[in-house]
Every structure is written in structure tokens, then in C-alpha cells.
Protein backbone atom coordinates (compact mmCIF):
# COMPACT_ATOMS: atom_id res chain seq x y z
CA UNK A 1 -55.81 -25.51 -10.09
CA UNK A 2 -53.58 -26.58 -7.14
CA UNK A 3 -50.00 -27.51 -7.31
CA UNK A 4 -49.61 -30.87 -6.68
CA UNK A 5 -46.74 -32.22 -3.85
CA UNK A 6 -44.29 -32.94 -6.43
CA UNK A 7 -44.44 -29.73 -8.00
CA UNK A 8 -44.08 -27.79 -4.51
CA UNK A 9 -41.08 -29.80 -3.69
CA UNK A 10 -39.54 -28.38 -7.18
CA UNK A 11 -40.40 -25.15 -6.29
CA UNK A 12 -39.16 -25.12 -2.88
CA UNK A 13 -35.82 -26.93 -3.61
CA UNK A 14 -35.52 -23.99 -7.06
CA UNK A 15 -36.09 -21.06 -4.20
CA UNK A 16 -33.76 -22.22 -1.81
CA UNK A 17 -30.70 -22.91 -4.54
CA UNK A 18 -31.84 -19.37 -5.73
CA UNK A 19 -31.14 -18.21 -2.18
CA UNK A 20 -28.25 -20.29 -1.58
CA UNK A 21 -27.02 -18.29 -5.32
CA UNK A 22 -27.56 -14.82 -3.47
CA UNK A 23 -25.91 -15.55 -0.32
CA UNK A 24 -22.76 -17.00 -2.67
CA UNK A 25 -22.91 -13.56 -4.48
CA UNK A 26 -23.03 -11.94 -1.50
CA UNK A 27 -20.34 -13.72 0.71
CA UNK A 28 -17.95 -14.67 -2.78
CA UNK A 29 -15.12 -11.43 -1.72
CA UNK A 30 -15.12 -13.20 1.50
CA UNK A 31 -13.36 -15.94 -0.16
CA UNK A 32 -11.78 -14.08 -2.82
CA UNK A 33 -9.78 -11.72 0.03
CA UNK A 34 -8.65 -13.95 2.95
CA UNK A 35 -5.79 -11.25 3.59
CA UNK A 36 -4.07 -11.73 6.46
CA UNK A 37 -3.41 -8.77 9.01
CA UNK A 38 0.32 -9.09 9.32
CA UNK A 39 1.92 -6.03 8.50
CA UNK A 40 4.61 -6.07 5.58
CA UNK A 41 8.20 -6.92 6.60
CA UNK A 42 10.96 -8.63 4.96
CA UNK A 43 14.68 -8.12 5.37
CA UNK A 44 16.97 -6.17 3.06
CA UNK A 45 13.31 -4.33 1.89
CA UNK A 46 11.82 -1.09 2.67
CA UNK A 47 8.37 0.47 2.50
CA UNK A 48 7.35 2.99 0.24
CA UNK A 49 4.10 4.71 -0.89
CA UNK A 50 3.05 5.38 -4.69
CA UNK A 51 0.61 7.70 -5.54
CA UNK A 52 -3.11 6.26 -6.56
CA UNK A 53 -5.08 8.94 -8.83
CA UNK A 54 -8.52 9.55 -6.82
CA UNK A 55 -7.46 6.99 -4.16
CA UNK A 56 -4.93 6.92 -1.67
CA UNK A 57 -1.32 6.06 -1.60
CA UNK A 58 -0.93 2.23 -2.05
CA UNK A 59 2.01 0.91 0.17
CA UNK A 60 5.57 -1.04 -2.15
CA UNK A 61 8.25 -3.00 -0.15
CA UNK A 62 11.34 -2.12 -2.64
CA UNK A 63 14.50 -4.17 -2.15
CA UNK A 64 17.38 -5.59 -4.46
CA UNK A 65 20.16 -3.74 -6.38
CA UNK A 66 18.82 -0.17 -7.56
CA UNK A 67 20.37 -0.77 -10.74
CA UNK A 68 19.26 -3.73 -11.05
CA UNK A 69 16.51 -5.03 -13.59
CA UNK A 70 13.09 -4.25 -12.72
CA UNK A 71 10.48 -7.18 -11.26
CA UNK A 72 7.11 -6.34 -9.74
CA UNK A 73 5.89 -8.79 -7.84
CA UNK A 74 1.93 -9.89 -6.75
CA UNK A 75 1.27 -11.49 -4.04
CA UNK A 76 -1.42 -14.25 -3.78
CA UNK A 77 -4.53 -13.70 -1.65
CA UNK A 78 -2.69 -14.46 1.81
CA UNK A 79 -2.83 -10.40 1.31
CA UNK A 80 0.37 -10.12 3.75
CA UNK A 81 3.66 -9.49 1.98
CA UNK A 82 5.98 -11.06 4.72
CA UNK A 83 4.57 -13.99 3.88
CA UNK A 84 6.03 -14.19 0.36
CA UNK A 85 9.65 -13.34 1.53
CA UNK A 86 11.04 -16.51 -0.76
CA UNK A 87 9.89 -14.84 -3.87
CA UNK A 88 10.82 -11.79 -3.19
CA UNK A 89 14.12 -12.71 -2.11
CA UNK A 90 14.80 -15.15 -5.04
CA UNK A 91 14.79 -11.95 -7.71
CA UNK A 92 16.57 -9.48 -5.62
CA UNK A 93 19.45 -12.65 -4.95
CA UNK A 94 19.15 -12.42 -8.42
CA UNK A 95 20.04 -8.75 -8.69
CA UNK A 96 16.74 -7.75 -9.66
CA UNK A 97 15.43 -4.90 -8.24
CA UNK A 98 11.90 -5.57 -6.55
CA UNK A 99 8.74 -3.94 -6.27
CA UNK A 100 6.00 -5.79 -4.28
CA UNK A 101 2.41 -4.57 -3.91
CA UNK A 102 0.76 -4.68 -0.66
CA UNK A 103 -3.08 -4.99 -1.00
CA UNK A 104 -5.79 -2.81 0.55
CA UNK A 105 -7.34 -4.64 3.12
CA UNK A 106 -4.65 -6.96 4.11
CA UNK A 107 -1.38 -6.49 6.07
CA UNK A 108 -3.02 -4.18 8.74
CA UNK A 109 -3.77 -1.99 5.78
CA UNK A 110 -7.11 0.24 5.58
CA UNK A 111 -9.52 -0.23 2.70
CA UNK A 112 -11.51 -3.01 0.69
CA UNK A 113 -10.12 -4.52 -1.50
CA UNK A 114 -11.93 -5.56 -5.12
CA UNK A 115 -10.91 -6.61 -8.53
CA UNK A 116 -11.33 -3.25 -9.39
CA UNK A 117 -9.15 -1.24 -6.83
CA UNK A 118 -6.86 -3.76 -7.01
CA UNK A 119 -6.25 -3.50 -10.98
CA UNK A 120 -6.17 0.07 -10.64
CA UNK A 121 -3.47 -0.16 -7.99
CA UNK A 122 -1.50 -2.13 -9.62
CA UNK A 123 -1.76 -0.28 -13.14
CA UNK A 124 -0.30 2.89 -10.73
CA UNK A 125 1.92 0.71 -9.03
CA UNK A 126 3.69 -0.40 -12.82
CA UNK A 127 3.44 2.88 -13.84
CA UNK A 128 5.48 4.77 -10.82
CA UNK A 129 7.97 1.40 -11.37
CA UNK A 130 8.36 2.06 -14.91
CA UNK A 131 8.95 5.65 -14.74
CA UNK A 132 12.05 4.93 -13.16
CA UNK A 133 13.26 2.84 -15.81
CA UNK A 134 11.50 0.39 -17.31
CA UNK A 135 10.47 -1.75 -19.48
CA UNK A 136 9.43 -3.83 -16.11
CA UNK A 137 9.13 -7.61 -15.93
CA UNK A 138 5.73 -8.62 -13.83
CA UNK A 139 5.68 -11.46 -11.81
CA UNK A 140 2.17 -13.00 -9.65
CA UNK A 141 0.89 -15.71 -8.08
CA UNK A 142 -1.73 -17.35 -8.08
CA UNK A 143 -4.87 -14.32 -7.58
CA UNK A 144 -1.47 -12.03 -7.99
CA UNK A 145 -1.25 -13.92 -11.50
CA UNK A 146 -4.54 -12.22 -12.61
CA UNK A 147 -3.15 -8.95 -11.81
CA UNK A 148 0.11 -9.19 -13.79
CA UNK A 149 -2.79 -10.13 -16.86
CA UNK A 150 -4.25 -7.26 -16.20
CA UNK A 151 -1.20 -4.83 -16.18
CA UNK A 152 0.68 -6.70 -18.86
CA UNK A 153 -2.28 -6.66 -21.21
CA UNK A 154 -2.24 -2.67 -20.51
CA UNK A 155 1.29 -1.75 -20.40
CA UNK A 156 4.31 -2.89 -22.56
CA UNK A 157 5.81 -4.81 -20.20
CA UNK A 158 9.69 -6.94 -20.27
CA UNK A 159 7.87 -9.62 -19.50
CA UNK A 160 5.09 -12.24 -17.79
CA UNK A 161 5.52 -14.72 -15.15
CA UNK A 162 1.86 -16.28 -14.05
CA UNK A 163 2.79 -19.00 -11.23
CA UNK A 164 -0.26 -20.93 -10.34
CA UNK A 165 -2.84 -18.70 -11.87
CA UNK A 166 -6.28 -19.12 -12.99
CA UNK A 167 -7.97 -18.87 -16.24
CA UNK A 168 -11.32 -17.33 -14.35
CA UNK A 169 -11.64 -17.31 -11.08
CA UNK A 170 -15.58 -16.93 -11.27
CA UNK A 171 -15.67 -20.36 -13.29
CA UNK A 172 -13.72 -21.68 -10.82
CA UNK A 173 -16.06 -20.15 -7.87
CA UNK A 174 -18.91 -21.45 -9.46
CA UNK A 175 -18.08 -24.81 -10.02
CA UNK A 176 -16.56 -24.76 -5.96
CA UNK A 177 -20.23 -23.95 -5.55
CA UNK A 178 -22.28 -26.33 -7.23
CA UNK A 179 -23.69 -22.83 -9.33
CA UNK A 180 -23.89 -23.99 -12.98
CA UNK A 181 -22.47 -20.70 -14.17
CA UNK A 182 -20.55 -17.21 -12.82
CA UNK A 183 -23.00 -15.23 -11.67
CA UNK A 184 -23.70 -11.67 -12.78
CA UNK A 185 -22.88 -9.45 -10.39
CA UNK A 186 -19.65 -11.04 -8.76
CA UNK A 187 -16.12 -10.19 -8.85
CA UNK A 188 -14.73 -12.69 -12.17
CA UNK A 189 -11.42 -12.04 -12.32
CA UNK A 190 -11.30 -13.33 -16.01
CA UNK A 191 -7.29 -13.59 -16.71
CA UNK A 192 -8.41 -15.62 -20.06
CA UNK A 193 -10.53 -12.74 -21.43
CA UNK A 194 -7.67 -10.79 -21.56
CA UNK A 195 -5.33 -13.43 -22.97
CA UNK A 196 -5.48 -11.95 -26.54
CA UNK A 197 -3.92 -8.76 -25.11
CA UNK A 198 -0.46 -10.25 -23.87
CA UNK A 199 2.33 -8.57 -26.32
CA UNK A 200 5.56 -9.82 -23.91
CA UNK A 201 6.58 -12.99 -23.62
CA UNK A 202 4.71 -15.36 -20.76
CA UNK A 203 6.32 -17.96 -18.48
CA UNK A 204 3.38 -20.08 -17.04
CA UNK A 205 4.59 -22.31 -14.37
CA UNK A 206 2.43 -24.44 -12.26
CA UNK A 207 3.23 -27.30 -9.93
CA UNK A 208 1.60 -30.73 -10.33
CA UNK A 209 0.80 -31.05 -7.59
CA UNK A 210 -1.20 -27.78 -7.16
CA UNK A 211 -4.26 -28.37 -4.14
CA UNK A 212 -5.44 -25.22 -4.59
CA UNK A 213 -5.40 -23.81 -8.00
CA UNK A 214 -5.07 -27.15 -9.90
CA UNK A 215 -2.98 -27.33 -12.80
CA UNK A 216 -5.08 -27.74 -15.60
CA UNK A 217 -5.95 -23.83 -14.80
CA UNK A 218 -2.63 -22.64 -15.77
CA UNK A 219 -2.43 -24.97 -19.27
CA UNK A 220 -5.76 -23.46 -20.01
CA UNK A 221 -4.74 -19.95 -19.42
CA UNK A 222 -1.02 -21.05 -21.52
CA UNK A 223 -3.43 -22.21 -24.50
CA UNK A 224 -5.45 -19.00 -24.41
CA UNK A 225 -2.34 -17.07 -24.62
CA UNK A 226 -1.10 -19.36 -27.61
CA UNK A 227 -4.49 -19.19 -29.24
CA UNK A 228 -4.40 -15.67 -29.39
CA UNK A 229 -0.70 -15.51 -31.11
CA UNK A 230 1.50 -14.96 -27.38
CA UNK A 231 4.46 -16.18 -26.99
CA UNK A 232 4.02 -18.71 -24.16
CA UNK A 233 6.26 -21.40 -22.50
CA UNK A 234 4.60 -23.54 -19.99
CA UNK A 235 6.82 -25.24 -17.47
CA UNK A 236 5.06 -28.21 -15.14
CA UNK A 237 6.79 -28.44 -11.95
CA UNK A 238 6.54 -32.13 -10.60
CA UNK A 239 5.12 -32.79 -6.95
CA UNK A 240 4.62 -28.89 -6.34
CA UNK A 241 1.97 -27.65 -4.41
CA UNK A 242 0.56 -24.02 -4.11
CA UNK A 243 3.03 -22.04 -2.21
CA UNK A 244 5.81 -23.99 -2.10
CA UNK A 245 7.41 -23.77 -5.88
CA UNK A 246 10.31 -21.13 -4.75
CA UNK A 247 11.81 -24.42 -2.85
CA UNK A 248 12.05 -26.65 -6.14
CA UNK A 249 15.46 -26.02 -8.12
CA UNK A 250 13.14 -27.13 -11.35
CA UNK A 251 11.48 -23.76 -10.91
CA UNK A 252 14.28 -21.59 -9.41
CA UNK A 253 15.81 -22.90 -13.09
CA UNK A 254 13.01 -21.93 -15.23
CA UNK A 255 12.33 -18.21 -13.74
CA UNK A 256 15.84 -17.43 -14.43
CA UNK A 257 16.14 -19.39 -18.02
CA UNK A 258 13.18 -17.29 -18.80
CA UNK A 259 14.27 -14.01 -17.26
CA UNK A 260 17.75 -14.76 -18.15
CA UNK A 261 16.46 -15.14 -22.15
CA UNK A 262 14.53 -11.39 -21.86
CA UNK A 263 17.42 -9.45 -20.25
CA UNK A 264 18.94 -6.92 -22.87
């Protein structure tokens, strides 16, 4: 029995979408990791390594008052820490003291980065932090968001501040990419799975205006939280884009009503 033309056309257009699926799986960290190459600099903070067990050393910028209360800070996937200078400047004008993570792979730094090395660095990075004095409040952005998830769902942590983040990054990759589903062996960065884990309280802040990680991302991650019994405050900020939220006094306001509410 021969195929007919109809059924060849099915066949050929369900082998190259199951091509164009491999490729996606195989190019998806390409998009995940952007990082940029410039090396980490931002006045009033200095470098410093922290230890990595069976990896090594993963590179801090430290600045604000050493007495000050803890913040550690993740970047989004720019992957260059001189790029987020406003954030980091915004706690330590605070008087917080700040701890930002620099990223293998990015900011001239050796290595690859992956969901995995990057959750394990940051678990270290929390760790070395803490040890000086903790509890420590985490703060990310956007794919830094999924890392305070991680480490806050691991660690008893002050507190939670997710600023543009994702629910699942691989839901959102797949829908970018016309895929009807996350594929199995790609990198899913799945901050709602490990909603249920949160034991601080969470600030989710997002801005309306978000072109990159659109809002309804963050309410979805808020409502996992809630759903799971977290104490969650979602704050909307109106006409903000991804990136620029550290220039709206609405935000400025709600970081430090929500810091301000944790301090001892």
C-alpha cells in the first residue's frame, strides 16, 4: 500500500517540526544565557570570591554598610553585574549591606552556566552570606527571581523579593516556540514547582508594562505562593517595563515598605 500525497505532506511537515523541536532543545541555553562579557564594576563595591564545594570559587561584588542588614541580590540574564548598578545601589543607599552574584559565563567570567550550577552557586553564595550573620533577605530579577525561589525554598531566609519573575521559564520557552509543551530534556527553571516551599514572606513586584516577562507571570507565580499557604503581597507597578522599575518611586516605596515591615 502506498502513501498517498496528502499523507506524505503530514509526514514531512510532523518530521520537520520534530527537527525544528531538537534544534530548540539544543539551541534553548543560548537564549536562556545571553550574558554579557563586561566585567563586574560598580562604585562603592568590591569583588570577592566564595568558596563552591567541587567547583570553583564563584566571584560577589559586596558593598553597603558592614553592619548593615543583609540583601543578596540576582541579577537577570544580562549576566554582567555593572549593569544592575541601580539595584544594587538602591539597598546599600538604604544601609543594607549587599551581596551580588556574578554568573559563570558572563562578565568575562570562565565556565557554563546552567540551571544547575547556577542554583548550586547561589545556595553557596547564601550560605557564605549567612554565616556572617544572617537571617539574609534575597532579592532577583527576572531569571535572578528563579534563583532567589530556589535558595529561599532551601534556606530560612529574612525574606523574598521576585521582581519580574517567571512562573516557568520552559512554559514560557515553549509557547515563544510554537512547541505545545516543555520539552524533556531542557533547562525549566520551574520557580512555581517550588512555590509550596516559600516559608518567608514574598514581595512580587512586576511592572505593567513588562515587554519581556509579561505580567501575568508574576500574578501566577504570587497565586502559587498563596495557594500553597505563603505569605505573598503583589505590588503592580504602572507603565514599567523590564529593567527599568528601580526608576519608579511606586517601587522604590514598596521594596522598602516591605523590607522596612521584616527588619527586627
Amino acid at each position: 500500500m502506498t502513501m498517498s500525497a496528502a499523507a506524505w505532506m503530514v509526514a514531512a511537515v510532523l518530521g520537520t517540526y520534530a527537527a525544528y523541536g531538537l534544534v530548540m532543545i539544543r539551541l534553548h541555553p543560548a537564549f536562556l544565557y545571553p550574558f554579557a562579557a563586561e566585567e563586574a564594576w560598580v562604585e562603592g563595591f568590591a569583588r570577592a570570591e566564595v568558596p563552591v564545594a567541587g567547583a570553583d570559587p564563584v566571584g560577589v561584588l559586596v558593598g553597603g554598610p558592614p553592619d548593615g542588614p543583609p540583601v543578596l541580590f540576582f541579577m537577570g540574564n544580562a549576566g554582567a553585574l555593572g549593569l544592575f548598578e541601580p539595584w544594587l545601589t538602591l539597598h546599600s543607599h538604604a544601609g543594607r549591606r549587599v551581596v551580588a552574584m556574578e554568573y559563570r559565563g558572563g562578565g568575562g567570567l570562565a565556565g557554563q552556566p546552567s540551571e544547575a550550577r547556577l542554583k548550586a552557586d547561589a545556595l553557596a553564595v547564601h550560605d557564605w552570606l549567612a554565616g556572617q550573620g544572617g537571617p539574609v533577605a534575597v532579592h532577583g530579577f527576572s531569571l535572578g527571581a528563579g534563583l532567589a525561589v530556589h535558595v529561599a525554598a532551601r534556606r530560612p531566609v529574612a525574606a523574598a523579593i521576585l521582581e519580574a519573575p517567571f512562573s516557568s521559564a520552559c512554559r514560557m520557552m515553549a509557547r515563544a516556540a510554537l512547541l505545545p509543551a516543555c520539552l524533556m530534556p531542557v533547562q525549566r527553571w520551574d520557580s512555581a514547582a517550588e512555590a509550596g516551599a516559600l516559608a518567608a514572606p514574598v514581595l512580587v513586584i512586576h511592572g505593567e508594562a513588562d515587554e519581556v516577562i509579561p505580567i501575568g507571570e508574576g500574578r501566577r507565580l504570587a497565586r502559587a505562593v498563596e495557594a500553597a499557604g505563603g505569605d505573598v503581597r503583589f505590588e503592580a507597578v504602572p507603565a514599567g517595563r523590564h529593567g527599568d522599575l528601580p526608576s519608579f518611586p511606586a517601587y522604590r516605596a514598596a521594596v522598602a515598605r516591605f523590607l522596612g515591615a521584616q527588619a527586627p
